[in-house]
PDB file of N, CA and C in Angstrom:
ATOM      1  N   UNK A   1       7.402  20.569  10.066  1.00  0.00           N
ATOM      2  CA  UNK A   1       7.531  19.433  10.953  1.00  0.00           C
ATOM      3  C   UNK A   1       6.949  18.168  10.333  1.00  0.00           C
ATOM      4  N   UNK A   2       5.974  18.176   9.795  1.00  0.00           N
ATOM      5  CA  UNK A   2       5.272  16.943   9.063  1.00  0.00           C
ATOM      6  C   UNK A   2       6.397  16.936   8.063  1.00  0.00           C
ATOM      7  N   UNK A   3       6.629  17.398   7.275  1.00  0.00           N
ATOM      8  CA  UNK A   3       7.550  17.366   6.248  1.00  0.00           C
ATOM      9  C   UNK A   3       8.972  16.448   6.748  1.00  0.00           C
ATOM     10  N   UNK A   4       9.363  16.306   8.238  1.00  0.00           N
ATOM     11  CA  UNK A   4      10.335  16.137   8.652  1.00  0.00           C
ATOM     12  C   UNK A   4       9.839  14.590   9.038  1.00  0.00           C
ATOM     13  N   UNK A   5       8.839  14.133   9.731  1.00  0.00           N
ATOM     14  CA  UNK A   5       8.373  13.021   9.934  1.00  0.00           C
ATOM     15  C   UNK A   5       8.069  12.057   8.656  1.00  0.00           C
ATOM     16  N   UNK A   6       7.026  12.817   7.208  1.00  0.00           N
ATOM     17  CA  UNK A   6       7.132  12.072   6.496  1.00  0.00           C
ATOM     18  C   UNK A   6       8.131  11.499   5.467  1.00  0.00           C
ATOM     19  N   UNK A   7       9.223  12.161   5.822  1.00  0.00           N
ATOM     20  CA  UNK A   7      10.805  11.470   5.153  1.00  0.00           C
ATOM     21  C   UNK A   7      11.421  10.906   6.344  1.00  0.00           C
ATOM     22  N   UNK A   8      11.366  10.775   7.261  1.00  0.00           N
ATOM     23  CA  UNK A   8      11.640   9.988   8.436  1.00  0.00           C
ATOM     24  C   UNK A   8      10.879   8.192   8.395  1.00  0.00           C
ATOM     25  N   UNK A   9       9.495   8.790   8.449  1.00  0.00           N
ATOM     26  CA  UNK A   9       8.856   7.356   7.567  1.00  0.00           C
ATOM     27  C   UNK A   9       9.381   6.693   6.631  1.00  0.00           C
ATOM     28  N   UNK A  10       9.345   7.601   5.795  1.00  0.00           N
ATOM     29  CA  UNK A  10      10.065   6.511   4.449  1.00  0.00           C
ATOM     30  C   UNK A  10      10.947   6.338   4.568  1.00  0.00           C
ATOM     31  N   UNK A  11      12.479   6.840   5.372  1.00  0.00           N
ATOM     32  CA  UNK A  11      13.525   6.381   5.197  1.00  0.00           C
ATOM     33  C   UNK A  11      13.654   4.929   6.226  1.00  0.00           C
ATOM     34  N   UNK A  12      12.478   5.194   7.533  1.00  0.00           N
ATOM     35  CA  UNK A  12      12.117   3.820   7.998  1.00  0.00           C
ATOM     36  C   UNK A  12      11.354   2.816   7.656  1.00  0.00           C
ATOM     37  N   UNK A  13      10.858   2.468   6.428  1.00  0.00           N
ATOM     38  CA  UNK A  13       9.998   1.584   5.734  1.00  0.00           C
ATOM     39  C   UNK A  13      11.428   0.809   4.808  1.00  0.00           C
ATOM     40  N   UNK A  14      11.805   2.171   4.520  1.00  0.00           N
ATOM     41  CA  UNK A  14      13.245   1.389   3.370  1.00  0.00           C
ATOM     42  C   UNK A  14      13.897   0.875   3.680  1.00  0.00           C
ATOM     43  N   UNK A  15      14.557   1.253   5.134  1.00  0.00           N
ATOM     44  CA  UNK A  15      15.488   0.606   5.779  1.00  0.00           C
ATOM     45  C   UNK A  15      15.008  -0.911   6.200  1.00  0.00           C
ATOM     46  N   UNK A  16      13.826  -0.993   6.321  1.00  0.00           N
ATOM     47  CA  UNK A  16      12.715  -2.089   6.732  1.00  0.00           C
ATOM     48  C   UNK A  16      12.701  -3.143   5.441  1.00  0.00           C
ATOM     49  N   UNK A  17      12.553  -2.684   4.592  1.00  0.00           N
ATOM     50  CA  UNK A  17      12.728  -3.497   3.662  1.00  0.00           C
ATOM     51  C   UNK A  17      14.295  -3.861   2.935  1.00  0.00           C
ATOM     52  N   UNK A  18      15.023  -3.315   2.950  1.00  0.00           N
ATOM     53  CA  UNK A  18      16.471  -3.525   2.838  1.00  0.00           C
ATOM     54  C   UNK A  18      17.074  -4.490   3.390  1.00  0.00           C
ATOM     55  N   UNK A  19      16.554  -4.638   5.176  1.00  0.00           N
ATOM     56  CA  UNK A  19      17.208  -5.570   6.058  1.00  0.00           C
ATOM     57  C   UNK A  19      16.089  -6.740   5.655  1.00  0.00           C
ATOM     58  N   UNK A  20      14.963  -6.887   5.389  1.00  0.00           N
ATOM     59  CA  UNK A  20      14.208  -8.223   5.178  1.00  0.00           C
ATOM     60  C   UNK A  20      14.700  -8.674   3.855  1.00  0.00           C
ATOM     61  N   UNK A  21      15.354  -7.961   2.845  1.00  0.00           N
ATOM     62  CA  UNK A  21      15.127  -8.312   2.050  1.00  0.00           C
ATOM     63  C   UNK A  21      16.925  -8.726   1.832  1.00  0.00           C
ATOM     64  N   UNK A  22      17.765  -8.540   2.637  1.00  0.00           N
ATOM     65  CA  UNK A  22      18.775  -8.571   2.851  1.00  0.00           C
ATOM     66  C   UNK A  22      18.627 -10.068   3.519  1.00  0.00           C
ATOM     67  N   UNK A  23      17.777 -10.422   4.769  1.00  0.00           N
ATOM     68  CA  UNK A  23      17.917 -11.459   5.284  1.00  0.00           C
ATOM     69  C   UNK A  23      16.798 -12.697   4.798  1.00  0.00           C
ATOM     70  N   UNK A  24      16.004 -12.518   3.618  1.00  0.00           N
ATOM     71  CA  UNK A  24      15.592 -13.335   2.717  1.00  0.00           C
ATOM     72  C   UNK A  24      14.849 -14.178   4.238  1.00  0.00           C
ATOM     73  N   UNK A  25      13.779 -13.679   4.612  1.00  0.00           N
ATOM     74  CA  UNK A  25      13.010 -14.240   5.415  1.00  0.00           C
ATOM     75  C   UNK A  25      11.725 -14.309   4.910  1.00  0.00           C
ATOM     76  N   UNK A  26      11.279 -13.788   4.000  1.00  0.00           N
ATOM     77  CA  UNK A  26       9.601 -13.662   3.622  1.00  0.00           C
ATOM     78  C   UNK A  26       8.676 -12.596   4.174  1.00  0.00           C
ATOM     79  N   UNK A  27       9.281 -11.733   4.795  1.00  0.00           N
ATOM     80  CA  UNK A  27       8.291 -10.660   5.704  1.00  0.00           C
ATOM     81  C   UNK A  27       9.227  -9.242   4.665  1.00  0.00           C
ATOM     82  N   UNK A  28       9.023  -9.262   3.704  1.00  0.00           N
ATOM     83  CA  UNK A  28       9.439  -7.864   2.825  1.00  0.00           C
ATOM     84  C   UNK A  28       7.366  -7.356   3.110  1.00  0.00           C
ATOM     85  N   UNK A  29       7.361  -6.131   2.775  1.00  0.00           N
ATOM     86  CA  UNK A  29       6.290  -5.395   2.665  1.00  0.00           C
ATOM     87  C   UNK A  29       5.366  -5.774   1.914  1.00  0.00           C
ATOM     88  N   UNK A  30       5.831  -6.453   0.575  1.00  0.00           N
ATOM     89  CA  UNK A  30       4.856  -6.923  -0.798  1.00  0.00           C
ATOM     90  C   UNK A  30       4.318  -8.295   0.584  1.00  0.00           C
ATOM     91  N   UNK A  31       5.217  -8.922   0.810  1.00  0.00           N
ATOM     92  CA  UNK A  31       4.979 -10.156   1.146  1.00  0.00           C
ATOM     93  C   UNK A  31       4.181 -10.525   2.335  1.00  0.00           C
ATOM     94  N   UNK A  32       4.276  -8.866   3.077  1.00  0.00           N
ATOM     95  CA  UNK A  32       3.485  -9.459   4.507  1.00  0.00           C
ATOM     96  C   UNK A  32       1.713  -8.665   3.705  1.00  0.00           C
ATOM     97  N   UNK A  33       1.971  -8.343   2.691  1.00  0.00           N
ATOM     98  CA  UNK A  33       0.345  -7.550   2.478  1.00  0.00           C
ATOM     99  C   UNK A  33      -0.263  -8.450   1.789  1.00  0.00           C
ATOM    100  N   UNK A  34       0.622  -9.660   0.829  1.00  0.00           N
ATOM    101  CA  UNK A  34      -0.392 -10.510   0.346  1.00  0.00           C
ATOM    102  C   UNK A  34      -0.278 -11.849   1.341  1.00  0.00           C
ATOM    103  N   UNK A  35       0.127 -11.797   2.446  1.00  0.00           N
ATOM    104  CA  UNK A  35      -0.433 -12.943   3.126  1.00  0.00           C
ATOM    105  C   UNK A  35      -1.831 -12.324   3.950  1.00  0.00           C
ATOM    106  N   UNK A  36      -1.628 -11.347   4.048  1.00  0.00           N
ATOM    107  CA  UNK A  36      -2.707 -10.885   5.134  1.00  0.00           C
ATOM    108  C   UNK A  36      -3.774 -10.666   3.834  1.00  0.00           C
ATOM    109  N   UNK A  37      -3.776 -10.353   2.869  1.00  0.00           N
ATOM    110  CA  UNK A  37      -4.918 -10.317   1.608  1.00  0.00           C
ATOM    111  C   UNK A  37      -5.362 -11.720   1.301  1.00  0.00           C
ATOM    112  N   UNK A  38      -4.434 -12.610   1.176  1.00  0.00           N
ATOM    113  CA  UNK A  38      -4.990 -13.943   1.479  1.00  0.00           C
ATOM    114  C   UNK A  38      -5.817 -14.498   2.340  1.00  0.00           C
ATOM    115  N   UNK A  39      -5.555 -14.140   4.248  1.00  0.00           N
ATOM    116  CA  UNK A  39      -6.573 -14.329   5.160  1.00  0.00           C
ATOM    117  C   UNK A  39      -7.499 -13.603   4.664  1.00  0.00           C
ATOM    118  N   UNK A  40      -7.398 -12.150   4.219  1.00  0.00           N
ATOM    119  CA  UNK A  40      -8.390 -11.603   4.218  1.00  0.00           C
ATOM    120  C   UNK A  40      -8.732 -10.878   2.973  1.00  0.00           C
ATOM    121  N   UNK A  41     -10.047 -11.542   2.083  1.00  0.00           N
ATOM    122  CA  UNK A  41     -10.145 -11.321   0.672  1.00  0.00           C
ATOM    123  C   UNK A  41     -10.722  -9.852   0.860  1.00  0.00           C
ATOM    124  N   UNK A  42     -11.340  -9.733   1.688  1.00  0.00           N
ATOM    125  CA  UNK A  42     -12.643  -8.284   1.459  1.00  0.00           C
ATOM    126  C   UNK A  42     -11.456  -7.333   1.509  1.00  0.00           C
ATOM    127  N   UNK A  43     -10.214  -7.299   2.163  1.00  0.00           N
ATOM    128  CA  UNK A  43      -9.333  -5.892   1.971  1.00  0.00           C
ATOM    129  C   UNK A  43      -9.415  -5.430   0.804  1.00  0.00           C
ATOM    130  N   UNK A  44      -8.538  -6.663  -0.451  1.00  0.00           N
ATOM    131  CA  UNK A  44      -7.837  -6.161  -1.883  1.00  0.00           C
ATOM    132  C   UNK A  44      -9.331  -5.772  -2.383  1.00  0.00           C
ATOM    133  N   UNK A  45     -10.855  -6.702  -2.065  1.00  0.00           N
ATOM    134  CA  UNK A  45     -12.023  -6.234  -3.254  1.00  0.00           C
ATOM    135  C   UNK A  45     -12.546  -4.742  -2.462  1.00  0.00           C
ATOM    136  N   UNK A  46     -12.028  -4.359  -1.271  1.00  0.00           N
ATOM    137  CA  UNK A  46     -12.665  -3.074  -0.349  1.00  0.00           C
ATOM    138  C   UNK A  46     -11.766  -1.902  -1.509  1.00  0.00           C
ATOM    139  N   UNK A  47     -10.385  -2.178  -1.308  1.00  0.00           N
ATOM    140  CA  UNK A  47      -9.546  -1.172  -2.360  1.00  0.00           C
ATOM    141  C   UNK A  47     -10.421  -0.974  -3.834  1.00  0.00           C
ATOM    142  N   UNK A  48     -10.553  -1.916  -4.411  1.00  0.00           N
ATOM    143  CA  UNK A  48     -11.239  -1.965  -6.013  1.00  0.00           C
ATOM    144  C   UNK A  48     -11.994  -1.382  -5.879  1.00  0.00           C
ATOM    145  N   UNK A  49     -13.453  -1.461  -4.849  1.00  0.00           N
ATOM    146  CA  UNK A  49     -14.777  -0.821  -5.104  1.00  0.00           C
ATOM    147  C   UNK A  49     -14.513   0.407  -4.835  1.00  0.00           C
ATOM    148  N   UNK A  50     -13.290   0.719  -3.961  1.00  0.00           N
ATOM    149  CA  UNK A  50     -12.959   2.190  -3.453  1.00  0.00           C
ATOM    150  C   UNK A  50     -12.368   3.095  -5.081  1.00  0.00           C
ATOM    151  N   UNK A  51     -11.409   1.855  -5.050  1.00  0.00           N
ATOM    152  CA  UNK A  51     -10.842   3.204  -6.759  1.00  0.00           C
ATOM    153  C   UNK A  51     -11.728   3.434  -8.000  1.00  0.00           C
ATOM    154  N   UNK A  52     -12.450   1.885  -8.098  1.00  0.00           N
ATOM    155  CA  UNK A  52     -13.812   1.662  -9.348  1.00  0.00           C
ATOM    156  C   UNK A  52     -14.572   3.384  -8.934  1.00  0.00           C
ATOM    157  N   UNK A  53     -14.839   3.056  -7.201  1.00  0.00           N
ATOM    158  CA  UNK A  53     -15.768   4.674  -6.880  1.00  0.00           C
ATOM    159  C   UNK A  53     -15.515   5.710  -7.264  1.00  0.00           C
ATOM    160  N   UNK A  54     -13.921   6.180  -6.962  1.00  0.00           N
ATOM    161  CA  UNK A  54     -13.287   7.391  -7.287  1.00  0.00           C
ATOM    162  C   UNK A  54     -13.094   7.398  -8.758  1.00  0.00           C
ATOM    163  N   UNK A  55     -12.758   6.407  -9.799  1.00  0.00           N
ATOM    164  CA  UNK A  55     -12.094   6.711 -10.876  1.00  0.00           C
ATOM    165  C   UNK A  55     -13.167   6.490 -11.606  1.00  0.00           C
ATOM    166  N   UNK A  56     -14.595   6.074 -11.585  1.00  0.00           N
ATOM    167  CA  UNK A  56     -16.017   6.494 -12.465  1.00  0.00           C
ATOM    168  C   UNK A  56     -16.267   7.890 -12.194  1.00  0.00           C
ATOM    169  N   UNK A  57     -16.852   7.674 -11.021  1.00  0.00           N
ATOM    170  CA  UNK A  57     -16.674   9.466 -10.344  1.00  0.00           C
ATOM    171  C   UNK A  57     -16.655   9.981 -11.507  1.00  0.00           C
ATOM    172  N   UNK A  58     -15.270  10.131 -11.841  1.00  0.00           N
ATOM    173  CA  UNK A  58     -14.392  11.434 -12.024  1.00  0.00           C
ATOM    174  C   UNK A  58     -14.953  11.487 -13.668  1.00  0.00           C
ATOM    175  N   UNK A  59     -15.102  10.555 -14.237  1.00  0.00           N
ATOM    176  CA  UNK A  59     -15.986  11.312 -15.813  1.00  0.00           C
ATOM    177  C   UNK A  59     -16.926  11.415 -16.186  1.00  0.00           C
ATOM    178  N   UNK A  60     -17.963  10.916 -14.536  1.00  0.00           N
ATOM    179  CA  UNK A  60     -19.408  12.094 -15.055  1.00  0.00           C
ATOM    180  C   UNK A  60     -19.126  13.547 -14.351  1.00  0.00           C
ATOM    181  N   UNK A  61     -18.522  14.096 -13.238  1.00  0.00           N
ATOM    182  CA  UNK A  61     -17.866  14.692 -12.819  1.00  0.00           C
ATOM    183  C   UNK A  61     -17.433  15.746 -13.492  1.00  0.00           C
ATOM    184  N   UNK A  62     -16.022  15.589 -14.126  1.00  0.00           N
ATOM    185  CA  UNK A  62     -15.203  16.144 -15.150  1.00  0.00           C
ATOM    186  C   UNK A  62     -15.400  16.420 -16.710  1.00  0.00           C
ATOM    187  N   UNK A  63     -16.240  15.254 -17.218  1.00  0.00           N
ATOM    188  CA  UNK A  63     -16.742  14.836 -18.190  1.00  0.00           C
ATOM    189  C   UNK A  63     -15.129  14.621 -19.093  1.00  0.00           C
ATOM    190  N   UNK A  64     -14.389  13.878 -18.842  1.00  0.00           N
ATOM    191  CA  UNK A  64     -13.303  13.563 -19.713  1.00  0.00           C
ATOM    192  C   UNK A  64     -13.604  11.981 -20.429  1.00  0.00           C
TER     193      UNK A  64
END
């Protein structure tokens, strides 16, 4: 059942972006995430400190 919803999602995100990007309005997906990263800087630097966290992590961790 999840399996059935999460290709249901994506085929509704695509379709989402197909028709914005079809009707050349400015609200495609890239476009509504960097206006809202613009109001709001701490999102994109919240992501960085999050992957910087996970992807040091991983080679004292792993040791690779």
């Amino acid at each position: 059942m999840m399996f059935i919803i999460f290709w249901v999602g994506v085929a509704l995100i695509l379709f989402y972006e197909i028709v914005e990007l079809h009707a050349n309005r400015g609200y495609t997906i890239s476009e509504v995430i960097w206006h809202l990263c613009m109001k709001h800087p701490l999102v994109p630097f919240s992501f960085g400190v999050l992957m910087g966290h996970f992807f040091w992590q991983s080679t004292s961790v792993y040791g690779h």
